[in-house]
N, C-alpha and C. Protein backbone atom coordinates (compact mmCIF):
# COMPACT_ATOMS: atom_id res chain seq x y z
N UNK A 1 124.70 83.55 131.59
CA UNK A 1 124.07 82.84 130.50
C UNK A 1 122.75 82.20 130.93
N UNK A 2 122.50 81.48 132.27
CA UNK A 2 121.51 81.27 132.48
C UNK A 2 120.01 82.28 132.75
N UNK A 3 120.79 83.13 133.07
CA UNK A 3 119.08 84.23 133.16
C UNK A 3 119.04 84.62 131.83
N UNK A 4 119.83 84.12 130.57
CA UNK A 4 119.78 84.74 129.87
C UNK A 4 118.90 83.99 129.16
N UNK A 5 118.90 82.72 128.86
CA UNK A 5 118.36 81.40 128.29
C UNK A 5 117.11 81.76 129.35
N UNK A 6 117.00 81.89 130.51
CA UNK A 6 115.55 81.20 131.40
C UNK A 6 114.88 82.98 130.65
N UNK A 7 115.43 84.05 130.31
CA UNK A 7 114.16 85.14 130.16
C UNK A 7 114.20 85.08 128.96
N UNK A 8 114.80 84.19 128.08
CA UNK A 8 113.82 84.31 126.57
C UNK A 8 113.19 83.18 126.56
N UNK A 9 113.07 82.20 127.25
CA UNK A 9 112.08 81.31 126.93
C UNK A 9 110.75 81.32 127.64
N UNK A 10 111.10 81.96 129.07
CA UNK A 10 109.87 82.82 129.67
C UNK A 10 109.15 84.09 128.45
N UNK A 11 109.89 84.45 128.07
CA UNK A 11 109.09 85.55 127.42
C UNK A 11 108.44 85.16 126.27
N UNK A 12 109.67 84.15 125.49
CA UNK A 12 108.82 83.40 123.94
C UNK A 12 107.49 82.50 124.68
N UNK A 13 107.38 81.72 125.91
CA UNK A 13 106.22 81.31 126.18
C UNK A 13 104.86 82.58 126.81
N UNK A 14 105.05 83.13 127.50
CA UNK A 14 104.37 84.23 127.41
C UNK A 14 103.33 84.72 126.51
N UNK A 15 104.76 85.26 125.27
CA UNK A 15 104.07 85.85 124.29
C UNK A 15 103.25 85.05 123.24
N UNK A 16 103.24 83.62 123.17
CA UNK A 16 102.51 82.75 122.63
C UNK A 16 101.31 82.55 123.36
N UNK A 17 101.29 82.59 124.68
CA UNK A 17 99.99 82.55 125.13
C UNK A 17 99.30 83.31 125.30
N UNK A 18 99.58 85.03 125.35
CA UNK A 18 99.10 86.34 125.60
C UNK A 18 97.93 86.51 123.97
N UNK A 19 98.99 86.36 122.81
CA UNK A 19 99.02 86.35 121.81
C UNK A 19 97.49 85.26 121.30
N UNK A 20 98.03 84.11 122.00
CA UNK A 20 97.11 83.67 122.48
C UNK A 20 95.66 83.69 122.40
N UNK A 21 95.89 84.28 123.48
CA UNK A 21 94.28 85.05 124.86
C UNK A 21 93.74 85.59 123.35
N UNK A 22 93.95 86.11 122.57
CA UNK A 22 93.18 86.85 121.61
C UNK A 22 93.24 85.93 120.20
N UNK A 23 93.50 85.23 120.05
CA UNK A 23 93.22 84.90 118.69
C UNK A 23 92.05 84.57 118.22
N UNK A 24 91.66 85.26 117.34
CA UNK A 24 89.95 85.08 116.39
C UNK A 24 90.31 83.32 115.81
N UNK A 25 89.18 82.92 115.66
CA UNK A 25 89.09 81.67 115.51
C UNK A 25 89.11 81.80 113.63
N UNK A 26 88.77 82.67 113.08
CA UNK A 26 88.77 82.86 111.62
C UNK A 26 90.36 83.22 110.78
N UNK A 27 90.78 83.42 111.93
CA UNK A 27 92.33 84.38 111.65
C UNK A 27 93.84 83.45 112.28
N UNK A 28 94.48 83.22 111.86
CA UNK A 28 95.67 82.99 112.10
C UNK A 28 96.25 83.69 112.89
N UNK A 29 97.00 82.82 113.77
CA UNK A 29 98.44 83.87 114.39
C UNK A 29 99.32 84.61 113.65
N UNK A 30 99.78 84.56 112.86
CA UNK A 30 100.01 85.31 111.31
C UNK A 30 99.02 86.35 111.34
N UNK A 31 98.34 86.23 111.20
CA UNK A 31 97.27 86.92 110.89
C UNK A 31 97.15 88.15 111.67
N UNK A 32 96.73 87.56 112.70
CA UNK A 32 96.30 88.40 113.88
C UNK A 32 97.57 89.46 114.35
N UNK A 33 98.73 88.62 114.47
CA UNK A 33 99.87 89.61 114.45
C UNK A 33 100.38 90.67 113.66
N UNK A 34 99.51 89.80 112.29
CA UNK A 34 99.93 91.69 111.29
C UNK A 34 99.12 92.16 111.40
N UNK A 35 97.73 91.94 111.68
CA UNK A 35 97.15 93.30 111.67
C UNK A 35 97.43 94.20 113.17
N UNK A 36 97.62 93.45 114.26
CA UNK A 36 98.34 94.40 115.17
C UNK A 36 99.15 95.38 114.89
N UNK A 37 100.31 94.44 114.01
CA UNK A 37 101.66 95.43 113.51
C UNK A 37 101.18 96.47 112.63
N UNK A 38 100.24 96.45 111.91
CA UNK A 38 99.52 97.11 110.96
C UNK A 38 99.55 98.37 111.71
N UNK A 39 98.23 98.02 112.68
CA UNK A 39 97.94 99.07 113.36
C UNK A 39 98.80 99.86 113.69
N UNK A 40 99.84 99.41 114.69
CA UNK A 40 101.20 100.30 115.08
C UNK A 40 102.21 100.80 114.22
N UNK A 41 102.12 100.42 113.26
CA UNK A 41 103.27 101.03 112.15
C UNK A 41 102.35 102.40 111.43
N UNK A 42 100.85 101.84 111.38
CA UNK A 42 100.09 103.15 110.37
C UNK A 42 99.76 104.24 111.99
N UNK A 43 100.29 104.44 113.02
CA UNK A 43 99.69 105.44 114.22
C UNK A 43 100.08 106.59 113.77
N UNK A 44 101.14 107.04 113.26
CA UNK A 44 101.75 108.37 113.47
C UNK A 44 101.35 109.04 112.05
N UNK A 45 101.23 110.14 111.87
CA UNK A 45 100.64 110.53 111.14
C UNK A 45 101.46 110.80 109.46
N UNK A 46 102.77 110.46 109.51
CA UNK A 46 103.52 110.35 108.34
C UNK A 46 103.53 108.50 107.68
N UNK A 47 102.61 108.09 108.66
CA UNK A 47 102.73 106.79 107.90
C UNK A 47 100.95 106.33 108.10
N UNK A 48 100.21 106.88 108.06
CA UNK A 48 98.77 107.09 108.54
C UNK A 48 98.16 106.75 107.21
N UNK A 49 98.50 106.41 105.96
CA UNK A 49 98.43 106.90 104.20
C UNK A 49 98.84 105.30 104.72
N UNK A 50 99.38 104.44 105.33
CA UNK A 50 99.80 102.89 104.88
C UNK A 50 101.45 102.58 104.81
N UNK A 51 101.43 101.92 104.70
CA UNK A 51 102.67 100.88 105.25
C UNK A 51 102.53 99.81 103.80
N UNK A 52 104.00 99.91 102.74
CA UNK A 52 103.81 98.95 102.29
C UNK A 52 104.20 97.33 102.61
N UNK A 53 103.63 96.19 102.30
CA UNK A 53 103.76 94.72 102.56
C UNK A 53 105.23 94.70 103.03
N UNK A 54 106.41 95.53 102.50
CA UNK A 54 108.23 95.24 102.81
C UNK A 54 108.00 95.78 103.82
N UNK A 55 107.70 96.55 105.09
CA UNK A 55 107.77 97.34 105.74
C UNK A 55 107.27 96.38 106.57
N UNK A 56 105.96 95.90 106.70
CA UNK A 56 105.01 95.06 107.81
C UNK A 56 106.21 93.84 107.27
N UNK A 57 106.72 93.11 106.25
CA UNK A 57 107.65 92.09 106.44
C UNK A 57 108.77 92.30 107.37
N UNK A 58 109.44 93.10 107.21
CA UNK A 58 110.22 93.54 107.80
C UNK A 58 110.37 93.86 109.69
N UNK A 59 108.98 94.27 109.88
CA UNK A 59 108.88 94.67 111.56
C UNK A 59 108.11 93.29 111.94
N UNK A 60 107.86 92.49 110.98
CA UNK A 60 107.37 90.99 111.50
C UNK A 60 108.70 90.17 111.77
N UNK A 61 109.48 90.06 111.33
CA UNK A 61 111.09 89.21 110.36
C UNK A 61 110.15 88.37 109.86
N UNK A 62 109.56 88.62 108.68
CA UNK A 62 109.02 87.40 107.71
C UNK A 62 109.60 88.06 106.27
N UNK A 63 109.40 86.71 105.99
CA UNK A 63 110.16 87.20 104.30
C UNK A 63 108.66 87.86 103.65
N UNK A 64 108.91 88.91 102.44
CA UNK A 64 107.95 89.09 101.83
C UNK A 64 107.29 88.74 101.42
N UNK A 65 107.65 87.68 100.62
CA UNK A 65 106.38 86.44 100.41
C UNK A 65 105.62 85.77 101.08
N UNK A 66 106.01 85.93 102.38
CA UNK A 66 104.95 85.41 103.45
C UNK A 66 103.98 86.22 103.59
N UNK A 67 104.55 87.88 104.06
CA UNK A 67 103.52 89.11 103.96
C UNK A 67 102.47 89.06 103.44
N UNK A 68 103.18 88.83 102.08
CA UNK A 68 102.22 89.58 101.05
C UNK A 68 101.09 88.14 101.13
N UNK A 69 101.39 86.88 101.07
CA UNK A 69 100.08 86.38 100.99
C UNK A 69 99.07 86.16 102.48
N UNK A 70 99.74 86.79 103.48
CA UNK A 70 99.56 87.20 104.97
C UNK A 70 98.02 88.31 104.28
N UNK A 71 98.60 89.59 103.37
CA UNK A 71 97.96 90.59 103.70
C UNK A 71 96.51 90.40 102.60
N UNK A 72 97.17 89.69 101.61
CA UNK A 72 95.90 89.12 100.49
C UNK A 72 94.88 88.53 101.26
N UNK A 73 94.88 87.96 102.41
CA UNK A 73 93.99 86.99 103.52
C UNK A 73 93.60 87.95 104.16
N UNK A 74 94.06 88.74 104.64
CA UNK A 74 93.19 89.78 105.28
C UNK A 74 92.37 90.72 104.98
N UNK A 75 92.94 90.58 103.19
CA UNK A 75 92.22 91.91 102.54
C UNK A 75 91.23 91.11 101.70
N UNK A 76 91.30 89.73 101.49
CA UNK A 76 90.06 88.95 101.11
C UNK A 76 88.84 88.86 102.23
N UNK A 77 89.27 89.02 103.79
CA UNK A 77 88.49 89.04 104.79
C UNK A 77 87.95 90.77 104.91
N UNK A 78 88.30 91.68 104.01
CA UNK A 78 88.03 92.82 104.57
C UNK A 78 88.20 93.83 105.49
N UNK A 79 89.64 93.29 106.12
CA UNK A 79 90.29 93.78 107.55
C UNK A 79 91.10 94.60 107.40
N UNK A 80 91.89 95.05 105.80
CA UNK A 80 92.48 95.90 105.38
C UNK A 80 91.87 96.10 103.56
N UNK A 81 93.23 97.21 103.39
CA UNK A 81 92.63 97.81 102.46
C UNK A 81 94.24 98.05 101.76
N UNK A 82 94.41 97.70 100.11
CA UNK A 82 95.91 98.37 99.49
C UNK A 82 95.31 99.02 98.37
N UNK A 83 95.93 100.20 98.63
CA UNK A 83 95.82 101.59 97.84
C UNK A 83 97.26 101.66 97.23
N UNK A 84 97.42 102.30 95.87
CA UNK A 84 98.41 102.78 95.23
C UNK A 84 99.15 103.91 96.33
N UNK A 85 100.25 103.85 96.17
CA UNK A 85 101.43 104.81 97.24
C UNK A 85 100.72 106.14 96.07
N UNK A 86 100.88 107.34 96.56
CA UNK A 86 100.45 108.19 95.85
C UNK A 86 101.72 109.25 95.44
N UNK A 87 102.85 108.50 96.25
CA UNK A 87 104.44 109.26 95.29
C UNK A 87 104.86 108.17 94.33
N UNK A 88 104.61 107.16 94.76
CA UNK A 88 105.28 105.67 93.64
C UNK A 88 104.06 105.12 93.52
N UNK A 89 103.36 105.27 92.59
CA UNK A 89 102.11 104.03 92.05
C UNK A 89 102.73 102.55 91.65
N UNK A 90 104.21 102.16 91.40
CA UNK A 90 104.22 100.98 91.61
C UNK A 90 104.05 100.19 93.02
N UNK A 91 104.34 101.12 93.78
CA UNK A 91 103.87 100.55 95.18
C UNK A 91 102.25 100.26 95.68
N UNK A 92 102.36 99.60 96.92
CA UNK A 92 101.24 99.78 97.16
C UNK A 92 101.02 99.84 98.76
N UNK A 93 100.02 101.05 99.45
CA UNK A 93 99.82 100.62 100.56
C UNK A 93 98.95 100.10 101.53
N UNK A 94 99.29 99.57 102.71
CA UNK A 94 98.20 98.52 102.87
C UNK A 94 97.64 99.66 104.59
N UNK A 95 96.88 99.33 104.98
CA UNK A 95 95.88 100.19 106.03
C UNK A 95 94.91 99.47 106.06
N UNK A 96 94.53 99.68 107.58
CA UNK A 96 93.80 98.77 108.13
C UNK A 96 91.79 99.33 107.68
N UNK A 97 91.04 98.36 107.58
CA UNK A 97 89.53 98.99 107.59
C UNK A 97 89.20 99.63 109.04
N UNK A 98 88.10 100.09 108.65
CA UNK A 98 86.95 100.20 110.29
C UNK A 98 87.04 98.65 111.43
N UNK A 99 86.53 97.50 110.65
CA UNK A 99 86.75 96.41 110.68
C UNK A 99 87.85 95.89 111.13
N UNK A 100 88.98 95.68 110.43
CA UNK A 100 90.38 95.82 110.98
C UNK A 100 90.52 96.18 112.05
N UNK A 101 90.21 97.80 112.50
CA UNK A 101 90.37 98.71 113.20
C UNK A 101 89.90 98.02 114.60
N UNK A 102 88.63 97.64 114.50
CA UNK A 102 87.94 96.96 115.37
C UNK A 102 88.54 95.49 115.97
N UNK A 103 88.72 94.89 115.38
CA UNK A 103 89.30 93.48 115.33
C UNK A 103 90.93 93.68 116.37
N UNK A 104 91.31 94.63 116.14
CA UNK A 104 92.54 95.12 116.47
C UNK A 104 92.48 95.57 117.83
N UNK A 105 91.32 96.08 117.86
CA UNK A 105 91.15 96.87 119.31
C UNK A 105 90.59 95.40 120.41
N UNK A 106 89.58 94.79 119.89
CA UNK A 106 88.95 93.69 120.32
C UNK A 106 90.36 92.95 121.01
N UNK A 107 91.40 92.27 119.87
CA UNK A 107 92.32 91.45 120.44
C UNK A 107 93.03 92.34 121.37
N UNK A 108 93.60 93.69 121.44
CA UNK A 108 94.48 94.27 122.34
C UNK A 108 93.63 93.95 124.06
N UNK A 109 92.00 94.29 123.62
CA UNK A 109 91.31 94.12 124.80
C UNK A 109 91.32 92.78 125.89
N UNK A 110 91.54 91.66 125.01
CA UNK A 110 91.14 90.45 125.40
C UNK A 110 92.54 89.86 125.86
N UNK A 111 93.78 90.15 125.10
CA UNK A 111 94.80 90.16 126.07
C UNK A 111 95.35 91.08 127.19
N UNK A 112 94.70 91.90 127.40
CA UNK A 112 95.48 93.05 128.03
C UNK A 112 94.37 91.89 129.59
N UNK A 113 92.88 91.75 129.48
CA UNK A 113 92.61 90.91 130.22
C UNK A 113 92.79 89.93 130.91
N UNK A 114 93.23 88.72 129.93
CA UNK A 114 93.82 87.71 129.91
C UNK A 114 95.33 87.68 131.17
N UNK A 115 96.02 88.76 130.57
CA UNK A 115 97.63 88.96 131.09
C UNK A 115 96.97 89.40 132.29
N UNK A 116 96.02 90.69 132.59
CA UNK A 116 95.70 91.08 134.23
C UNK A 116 94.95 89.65 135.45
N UNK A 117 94.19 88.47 134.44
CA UNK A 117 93.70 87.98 134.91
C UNK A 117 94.75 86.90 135.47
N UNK A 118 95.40 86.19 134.74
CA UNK A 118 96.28 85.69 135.33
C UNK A 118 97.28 85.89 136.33
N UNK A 119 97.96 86.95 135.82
CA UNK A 119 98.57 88.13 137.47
C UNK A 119 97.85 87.29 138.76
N UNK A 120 96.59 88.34 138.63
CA UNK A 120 95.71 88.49 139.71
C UNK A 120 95.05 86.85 140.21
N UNK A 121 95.30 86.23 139.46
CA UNK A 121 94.85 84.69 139.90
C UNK A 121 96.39 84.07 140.27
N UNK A 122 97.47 83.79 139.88
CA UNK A 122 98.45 83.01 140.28
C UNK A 122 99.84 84.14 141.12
N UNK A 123 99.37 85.01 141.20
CA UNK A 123 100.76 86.00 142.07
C UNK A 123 99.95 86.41 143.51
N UNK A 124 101.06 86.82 144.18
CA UNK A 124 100.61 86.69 145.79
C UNK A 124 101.25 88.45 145.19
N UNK A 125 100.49 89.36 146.11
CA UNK A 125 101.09 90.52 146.45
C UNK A 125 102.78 91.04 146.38
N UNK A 126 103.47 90.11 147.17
CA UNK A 126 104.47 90.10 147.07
C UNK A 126 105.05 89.62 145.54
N UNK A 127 104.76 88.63 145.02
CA UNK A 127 104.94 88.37 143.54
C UNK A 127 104.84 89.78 142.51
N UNK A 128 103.95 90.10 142.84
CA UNK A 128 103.36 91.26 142.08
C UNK A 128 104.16 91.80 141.79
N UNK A 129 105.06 92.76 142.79
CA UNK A 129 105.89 93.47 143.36
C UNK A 129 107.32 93.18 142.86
N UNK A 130 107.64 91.91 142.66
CA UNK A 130 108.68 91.29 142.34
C UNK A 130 108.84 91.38 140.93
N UNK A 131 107.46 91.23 139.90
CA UNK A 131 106.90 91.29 138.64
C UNK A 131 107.31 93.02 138.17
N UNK A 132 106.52 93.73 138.72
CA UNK A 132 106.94 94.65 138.79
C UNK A 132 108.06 95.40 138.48
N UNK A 133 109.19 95.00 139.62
CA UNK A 133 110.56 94.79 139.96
C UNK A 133 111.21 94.68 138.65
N UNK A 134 111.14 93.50 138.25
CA UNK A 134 111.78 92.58 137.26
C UNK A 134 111.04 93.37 135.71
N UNK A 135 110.07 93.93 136.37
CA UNK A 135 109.96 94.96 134.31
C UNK A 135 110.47 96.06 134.09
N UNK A 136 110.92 96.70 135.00
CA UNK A 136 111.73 97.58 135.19
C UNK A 136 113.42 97.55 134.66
N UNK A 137 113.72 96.34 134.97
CA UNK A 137 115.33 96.26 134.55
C UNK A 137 115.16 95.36 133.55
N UNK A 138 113.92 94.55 132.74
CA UNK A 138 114.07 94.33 131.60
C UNK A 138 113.75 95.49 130.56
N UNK A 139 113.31 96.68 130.97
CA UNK A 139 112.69 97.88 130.26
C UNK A 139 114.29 98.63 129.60
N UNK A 140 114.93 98.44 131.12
CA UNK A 140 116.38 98.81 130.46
C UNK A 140 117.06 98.54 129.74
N UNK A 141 116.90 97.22 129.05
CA UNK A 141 117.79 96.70 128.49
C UNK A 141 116.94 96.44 126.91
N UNK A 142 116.07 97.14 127.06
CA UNK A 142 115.68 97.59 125.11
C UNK A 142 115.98 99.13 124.97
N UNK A 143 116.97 99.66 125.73
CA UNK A 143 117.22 100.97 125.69
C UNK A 143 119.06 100.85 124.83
N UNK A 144 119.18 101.32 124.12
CA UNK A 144 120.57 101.00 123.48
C UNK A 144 121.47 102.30 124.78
């Protein structure tokens, strides 16, 4: 129970500060996190057409009503875009702009930095190694 409690609160602090390292000063953590999720849910090419608001609620755990006024803020900023589903026109889907696109790439950049810079400033070689070590048998255990 104890490594179990000490690696989610290591990881929930982590990911608040990684998350962090990139946040636009115009944009919310909310924010910034859906359009990440954005990005990764529209990659593959059967969902490339958009992702509706239940879908990005859903791979966030936010209720829909959070989403949806999540994605109205972004699409008042110009960072996405909702198009009619083109099998269900009551739907709608949402996809990221050029802009978006950019913004998206920018934050992946600035944490992927952030996380190497710190490494490389507070771990000794041997740490590294240990880091390393230890992502390996947490890798296993998102494997069902």
């Amino acid at each position: 129970m104890r490594a179990s409690r000490e690696v989610r609160a290591v990881i929930s602090r982590l990911r608040r500060r990684i998350l962090g390292a990139s946040e636009a000063e115009d944009l919310t953590l909310g924010q910034s996190t859906a359009l990440a999720r954005l990005a990764r849910e529209t990659e593959t090419p059967a969902t490339a057409a958009g992702v509706t608001t239940s879908v990005l609620a859903a791979a966030e755990g936010v209720r829909h009503q959070s989403m949806t006024a999540t994605v109205a803020a972004l699409a008042a900023r110009g960072l996405l875009v909702r198009t009619p589903d083109p099998e269900d026109g009551r739907r709608l889907l949402v996809t990221l702009t050029p802009e978006g696109r950019r913004r998206v790439q920018e934050g992946w950049q600035a944490r992927t930095e952030w996380l190497a810079n710190r490494l490389q400033e507070e771990c000794t070689r041997e740490e590294l190694e240990a880091v390393i070590a230890a992502m390996s048998v947490l890798e296993r255990l998102t494997h069902d």
